[in-house]
C-alpha atoms as a PDB file:
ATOM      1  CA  UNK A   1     100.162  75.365 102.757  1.00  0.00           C
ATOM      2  CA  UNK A   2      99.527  75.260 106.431  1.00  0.00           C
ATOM      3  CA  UNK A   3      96.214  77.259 107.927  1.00  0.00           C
ATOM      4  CA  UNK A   4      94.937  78.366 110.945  1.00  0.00           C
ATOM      5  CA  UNK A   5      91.446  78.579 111.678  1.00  0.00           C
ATOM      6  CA  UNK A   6      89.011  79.407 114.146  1.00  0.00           C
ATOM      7  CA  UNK A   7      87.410  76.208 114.158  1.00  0.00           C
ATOM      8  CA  UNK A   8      83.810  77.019 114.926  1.00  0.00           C
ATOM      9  CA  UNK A   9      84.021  79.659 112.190  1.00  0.00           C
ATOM     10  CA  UNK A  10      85.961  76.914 109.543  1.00  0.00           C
ATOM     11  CA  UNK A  11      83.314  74.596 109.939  1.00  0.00           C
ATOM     12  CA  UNK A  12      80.094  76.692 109.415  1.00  0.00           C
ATOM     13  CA  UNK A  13      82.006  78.217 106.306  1.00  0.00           C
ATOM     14  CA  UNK A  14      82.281  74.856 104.997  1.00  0.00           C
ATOM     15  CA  UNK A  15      78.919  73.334 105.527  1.00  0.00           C
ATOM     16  CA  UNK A  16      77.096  76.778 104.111  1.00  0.00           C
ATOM     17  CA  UNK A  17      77.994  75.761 101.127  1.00  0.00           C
ATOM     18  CA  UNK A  18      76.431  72.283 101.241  1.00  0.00           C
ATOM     19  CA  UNK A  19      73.586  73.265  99.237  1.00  0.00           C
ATOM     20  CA  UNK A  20      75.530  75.860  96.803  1.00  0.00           C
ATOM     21  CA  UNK A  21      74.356  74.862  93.236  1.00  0.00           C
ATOM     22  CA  UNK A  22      78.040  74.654  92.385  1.00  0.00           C
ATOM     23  CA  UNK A  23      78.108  70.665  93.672  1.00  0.00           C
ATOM     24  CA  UNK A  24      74.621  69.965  91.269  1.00  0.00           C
ATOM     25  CA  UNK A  25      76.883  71.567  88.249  1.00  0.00           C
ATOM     26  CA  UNK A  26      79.686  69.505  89.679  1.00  0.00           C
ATOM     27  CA  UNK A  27      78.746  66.030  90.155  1.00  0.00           C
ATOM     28  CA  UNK A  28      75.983  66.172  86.821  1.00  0.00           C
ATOM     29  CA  UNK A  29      79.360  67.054  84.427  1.00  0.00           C
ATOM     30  CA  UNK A  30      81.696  64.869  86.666  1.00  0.00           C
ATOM     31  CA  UNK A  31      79.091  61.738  86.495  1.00  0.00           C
ATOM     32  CA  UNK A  32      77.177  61.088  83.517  1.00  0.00           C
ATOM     33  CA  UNK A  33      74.238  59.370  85.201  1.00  0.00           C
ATOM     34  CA  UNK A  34      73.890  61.686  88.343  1.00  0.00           C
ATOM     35  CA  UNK A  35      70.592  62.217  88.895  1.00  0.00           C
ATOM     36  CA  UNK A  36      70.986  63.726  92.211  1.00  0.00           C
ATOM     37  CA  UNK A  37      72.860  63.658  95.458  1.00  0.00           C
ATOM     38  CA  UNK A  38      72.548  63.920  99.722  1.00  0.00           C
ATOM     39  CA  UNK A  39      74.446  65.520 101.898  1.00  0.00           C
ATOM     40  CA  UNK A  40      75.328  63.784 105.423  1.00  0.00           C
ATOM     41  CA  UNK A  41      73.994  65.482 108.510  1.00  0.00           C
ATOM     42  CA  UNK A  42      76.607  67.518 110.556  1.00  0.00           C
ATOM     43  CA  UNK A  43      78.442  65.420 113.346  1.00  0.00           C
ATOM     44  CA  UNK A  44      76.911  61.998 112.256  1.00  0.00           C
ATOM     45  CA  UNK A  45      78.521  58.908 111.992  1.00  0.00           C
ATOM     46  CA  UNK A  46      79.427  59.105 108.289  1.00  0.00           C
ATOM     47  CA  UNK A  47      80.235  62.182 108.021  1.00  0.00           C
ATOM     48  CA  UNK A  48      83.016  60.977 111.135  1.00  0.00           C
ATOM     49  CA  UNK A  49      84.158  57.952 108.099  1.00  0.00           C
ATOM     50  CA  UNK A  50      84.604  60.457 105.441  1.00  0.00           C
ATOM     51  CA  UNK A  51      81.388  60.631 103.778  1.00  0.00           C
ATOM     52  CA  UNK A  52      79.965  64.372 103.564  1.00  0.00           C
ATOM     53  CA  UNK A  53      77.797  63.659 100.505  1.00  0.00           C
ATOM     54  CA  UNK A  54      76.235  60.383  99.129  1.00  0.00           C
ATOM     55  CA  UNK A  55      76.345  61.116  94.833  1.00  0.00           C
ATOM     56  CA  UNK A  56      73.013  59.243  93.271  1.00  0.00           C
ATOM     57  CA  UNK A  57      73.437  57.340  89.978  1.00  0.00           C
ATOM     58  CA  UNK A  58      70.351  56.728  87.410  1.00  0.00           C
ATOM     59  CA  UNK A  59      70.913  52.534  87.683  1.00  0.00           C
ATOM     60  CA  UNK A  60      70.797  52.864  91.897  1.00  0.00           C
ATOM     61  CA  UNK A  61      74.776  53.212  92.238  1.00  0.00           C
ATOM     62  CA  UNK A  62      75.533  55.402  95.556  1.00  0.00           C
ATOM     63  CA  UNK A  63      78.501  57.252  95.314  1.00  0.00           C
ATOM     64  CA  UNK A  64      80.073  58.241  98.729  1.00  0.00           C
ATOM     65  CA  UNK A  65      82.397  61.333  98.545  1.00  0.00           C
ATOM     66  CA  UNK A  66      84.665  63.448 100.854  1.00  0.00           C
ATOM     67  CA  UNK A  67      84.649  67.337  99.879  1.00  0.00           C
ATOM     68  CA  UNK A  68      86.977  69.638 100.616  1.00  0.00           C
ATOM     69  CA  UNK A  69      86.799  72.879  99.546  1.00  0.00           C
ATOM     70  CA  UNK A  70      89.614  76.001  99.823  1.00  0.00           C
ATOM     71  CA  UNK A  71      88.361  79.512 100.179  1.00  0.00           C
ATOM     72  CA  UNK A  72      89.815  82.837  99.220  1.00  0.00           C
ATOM     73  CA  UNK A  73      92.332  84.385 101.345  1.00  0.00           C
ATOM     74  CA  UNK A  74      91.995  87.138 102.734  1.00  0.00           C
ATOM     75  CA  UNK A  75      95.592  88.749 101.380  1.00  0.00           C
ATOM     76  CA  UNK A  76      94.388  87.967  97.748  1.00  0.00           C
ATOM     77  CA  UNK A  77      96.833  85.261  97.295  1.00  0.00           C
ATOM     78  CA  UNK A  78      95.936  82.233  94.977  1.00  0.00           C
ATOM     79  CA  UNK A  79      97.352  78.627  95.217  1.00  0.00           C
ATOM     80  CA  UNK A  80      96.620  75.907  92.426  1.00  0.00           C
ATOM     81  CA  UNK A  81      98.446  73.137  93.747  1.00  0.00           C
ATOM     82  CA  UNK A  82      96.438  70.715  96.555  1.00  0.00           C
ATOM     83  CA  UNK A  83      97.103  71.050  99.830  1.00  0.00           C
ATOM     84  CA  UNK A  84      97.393  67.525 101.279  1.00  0.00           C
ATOM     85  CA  UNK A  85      96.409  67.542 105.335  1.00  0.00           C
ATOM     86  CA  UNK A  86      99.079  65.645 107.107  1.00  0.00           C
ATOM     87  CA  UNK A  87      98.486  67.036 110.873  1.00  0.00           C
ATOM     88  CA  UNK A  88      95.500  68.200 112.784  1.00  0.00           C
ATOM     89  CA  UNK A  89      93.310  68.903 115.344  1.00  0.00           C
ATOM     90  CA  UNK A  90      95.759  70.922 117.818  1.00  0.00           C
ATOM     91  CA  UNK A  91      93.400  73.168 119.750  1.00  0.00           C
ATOM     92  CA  UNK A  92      93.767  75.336 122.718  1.00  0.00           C
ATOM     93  CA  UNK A  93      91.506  77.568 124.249  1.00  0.00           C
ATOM     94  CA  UNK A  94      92.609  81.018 125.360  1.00  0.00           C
ATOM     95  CA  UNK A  95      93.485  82.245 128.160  1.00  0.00           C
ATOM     96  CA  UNK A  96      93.542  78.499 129.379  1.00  0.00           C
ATOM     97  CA  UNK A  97      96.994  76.642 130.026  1.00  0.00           C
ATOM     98  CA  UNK A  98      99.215  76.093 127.373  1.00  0.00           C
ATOM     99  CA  UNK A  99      99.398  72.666 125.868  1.00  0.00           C
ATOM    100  CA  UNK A 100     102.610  71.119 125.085  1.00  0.00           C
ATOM    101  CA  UNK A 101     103.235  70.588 121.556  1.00  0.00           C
ATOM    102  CA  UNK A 102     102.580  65.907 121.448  1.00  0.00           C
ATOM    103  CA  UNK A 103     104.558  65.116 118.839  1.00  0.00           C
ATOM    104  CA  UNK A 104     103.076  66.083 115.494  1.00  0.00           C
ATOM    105  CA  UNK A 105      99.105  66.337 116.380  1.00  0.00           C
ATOM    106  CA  UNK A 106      96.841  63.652 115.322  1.00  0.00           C
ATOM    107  CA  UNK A 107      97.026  62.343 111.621  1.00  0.00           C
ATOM    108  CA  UNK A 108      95.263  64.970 108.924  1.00  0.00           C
ATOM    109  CA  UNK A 109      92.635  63.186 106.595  1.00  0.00           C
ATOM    110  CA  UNK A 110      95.745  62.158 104.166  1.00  0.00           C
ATOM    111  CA  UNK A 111      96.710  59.429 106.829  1.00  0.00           C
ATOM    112  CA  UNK A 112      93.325  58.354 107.916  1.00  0.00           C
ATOM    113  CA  UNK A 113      91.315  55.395 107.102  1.00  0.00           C
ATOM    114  CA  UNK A 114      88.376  57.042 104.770  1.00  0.00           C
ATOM    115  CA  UNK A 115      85.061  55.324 103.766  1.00  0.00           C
ATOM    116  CA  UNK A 116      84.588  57.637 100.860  1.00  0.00           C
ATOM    117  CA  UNK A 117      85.506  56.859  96.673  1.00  0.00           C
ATOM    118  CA  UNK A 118      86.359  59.920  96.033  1.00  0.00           C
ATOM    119  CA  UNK A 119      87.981  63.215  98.086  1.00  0.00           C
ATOM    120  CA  UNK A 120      86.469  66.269  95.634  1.00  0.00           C
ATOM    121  CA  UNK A 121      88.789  69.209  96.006  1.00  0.00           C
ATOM    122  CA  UNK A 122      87.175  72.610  95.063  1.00  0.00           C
ATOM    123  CA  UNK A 123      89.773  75.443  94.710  1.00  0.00           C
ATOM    124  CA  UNK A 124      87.513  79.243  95.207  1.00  0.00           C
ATOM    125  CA  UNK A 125      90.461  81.074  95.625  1.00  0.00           C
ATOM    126  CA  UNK A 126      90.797  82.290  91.631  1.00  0.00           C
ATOM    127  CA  UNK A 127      87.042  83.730  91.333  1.00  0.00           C
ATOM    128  CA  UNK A 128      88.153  83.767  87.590  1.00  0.00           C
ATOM    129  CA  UNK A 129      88.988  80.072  87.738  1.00  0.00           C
ATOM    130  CA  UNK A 130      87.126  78.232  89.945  1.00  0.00           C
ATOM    131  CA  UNK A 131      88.027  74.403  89.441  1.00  0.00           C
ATOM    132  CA  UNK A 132      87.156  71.420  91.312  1.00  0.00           C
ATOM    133  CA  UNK A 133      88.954  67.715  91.411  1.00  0.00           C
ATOM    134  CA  UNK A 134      87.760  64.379  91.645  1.00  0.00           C
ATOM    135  CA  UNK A 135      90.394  62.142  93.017  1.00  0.00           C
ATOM    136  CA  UNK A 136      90.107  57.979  93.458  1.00  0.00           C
ATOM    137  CA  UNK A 137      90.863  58.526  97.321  1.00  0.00           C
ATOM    138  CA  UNK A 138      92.391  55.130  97.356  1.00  0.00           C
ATOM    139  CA  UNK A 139      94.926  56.285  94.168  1.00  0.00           C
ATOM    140  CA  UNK A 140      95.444  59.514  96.173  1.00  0.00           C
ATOM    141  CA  UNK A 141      96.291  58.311  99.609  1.00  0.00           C
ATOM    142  CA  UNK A 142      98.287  55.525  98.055  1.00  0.00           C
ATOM    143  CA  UNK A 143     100.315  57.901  95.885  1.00  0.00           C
ATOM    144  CA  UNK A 144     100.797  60.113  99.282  1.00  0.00           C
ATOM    145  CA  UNK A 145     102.192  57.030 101.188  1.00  0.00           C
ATOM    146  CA  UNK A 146     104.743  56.091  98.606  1.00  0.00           C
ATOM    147  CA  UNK A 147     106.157  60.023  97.896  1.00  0.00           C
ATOM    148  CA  UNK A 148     105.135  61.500 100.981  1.00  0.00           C
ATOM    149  CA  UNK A 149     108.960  61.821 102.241  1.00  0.00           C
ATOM    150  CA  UNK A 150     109.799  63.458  98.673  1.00  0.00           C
ATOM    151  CA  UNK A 151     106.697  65.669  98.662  1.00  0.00           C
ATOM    152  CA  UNK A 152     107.786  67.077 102.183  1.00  0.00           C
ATOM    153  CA  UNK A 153     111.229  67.648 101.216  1.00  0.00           C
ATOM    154  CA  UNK A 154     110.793  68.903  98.365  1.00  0.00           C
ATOM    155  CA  UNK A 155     107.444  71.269  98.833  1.00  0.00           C
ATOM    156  CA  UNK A 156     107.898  71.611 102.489  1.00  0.00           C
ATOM    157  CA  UNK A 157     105.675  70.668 105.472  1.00  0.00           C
ATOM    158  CA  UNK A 158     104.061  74.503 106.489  1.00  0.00           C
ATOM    159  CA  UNK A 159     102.736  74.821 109.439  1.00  0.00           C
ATOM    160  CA  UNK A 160     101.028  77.744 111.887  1.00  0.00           C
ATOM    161  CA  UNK A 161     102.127  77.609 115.318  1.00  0.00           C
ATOM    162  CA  UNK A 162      98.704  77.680 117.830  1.00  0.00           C
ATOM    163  CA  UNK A 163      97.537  81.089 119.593  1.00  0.00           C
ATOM    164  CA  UNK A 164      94.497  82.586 121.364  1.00  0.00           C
ATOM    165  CA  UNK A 165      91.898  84.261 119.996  1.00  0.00           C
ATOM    166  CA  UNK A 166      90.458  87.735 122.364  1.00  0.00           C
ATOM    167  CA  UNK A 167      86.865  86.004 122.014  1.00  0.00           C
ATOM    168  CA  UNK A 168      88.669  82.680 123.892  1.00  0.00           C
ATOM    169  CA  UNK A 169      87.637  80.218 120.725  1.00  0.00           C
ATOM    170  CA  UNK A 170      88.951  77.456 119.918  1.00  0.00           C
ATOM    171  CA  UNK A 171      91.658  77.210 117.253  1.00  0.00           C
ATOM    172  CA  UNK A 172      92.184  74.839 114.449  1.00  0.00           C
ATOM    173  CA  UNK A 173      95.771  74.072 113.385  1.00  0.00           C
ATOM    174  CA  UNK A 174      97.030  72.223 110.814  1.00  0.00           C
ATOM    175  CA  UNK A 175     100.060  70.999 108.666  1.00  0.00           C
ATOM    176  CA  UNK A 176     100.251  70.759 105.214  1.00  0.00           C
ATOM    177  CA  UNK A 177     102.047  69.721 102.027  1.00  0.00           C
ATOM    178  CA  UNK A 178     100.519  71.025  99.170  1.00  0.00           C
ATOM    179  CA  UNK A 179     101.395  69.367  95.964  1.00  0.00           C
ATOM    180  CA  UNK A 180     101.209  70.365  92.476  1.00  0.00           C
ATOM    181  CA  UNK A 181      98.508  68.646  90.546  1.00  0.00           C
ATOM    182  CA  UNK A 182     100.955  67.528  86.999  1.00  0.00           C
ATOM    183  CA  UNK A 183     102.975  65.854  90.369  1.00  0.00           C
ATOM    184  CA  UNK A 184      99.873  64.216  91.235  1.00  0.00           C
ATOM    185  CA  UNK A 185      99.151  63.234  87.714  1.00  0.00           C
ATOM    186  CA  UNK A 186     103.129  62.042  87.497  1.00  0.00           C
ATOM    187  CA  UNK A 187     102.161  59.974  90.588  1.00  0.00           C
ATOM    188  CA  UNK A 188      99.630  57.948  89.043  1.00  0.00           C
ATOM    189  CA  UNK A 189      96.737  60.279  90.136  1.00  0.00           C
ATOM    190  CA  UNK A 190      94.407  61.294  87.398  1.00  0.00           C
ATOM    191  CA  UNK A 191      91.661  63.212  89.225  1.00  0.00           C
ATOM    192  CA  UNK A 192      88.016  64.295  87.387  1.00  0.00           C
ATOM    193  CA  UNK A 193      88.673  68.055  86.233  1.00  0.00           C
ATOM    194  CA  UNK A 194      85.878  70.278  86.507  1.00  0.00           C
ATOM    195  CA  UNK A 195      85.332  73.753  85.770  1.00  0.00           C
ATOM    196  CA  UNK A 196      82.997  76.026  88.130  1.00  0.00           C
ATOM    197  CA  UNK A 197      80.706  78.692  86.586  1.00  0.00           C
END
């Protein structure tokens, strides 16, 4: 499903979590030698390849993984499928000259080139039934690239047009296709299933 954020506000929400024991009950039940695992500093250059946390094995194995994570909305609504990035990064700042809409935006983290193993996607929205996936990003990515054209006709590509906030921030717009995980699954994509206490 397509989101709009204010991106300052996106990002801190995100990284506030880094430390949230929820990733240490994670990555111990998702990895049976995890003895611990680092998180990559804010802005650096692996973070930039798709590596926000480095997952640390008991025989020296380094385990570099992408997290996403989707947060409650504010209307109460809950999603279960995955919602699959396809554009970003169209920003504007208010009050400021309108851009023109270039083409589609600039590919979401589905079409880029990603140095991590695996893309962990942590749904918050049910606080009932918080879950978390481990997907091979190379499996995922691959499986995107050979149904995306099906997956967008058939699920729809959603997407929030770009406004101005009163405060003159910056705003974060995306496009999405969000898939449901047994399609995954059908696809060839078996992700790590864990569930959140």
């Amino acid at each position: 499903m397509a989101t709009q954020h204010v991106f300052e506000r996106s990002h801190d929400q995100s990284r506030n979590l880094d430390h949230d024991p929820m990733w240490q009950q994670l990555y111990s039940d998702a990895f049976v030698l995890y003895v611990a695992d680092e998180v990559t500093p804010t802005d650096s250059a692996e973070q930039a390849c798709g590596i926000d946390r480095w997952i640390l094995l008991e025989n020296g194995e380094r385990i570099p993984v992408e997290e996403k994570v989707r947060h409650p909305r504010k209307d109460g609504r809950i999603f279960t499928d995955v919602a699959l990035e396809v554009w970003s990064s169209v920003s504007v700042k208010a009050r400021g000259p309108r851009l023109p809409w270039e083409g589609r935006g600039t590919p979401g983290w589905i079409q880029k080139k990603l140095d991590c193993e695996y893309l962990v996607y942590v749904n918050l929205m049910d606080p009932m039934n918080r879950i978390a996936y481990l997907f091979i990003w190379r499996d995922l990515q691959h499986a995107w690239r050979v149904n995306r054209k099906a997956w967008a006709a058939t699920y729809g590509e959603k997407e929030t047009p770009p406004n101005y906030s009163k405060q003159g921030e910056l705003i974060y717009h995306t496009i999405n296709v969000s898939v449901p995980v047994h399609v995954l699954e059908g696809a060839g994509v078996y992700p790590i299933t864990v569930r959140l206490s």
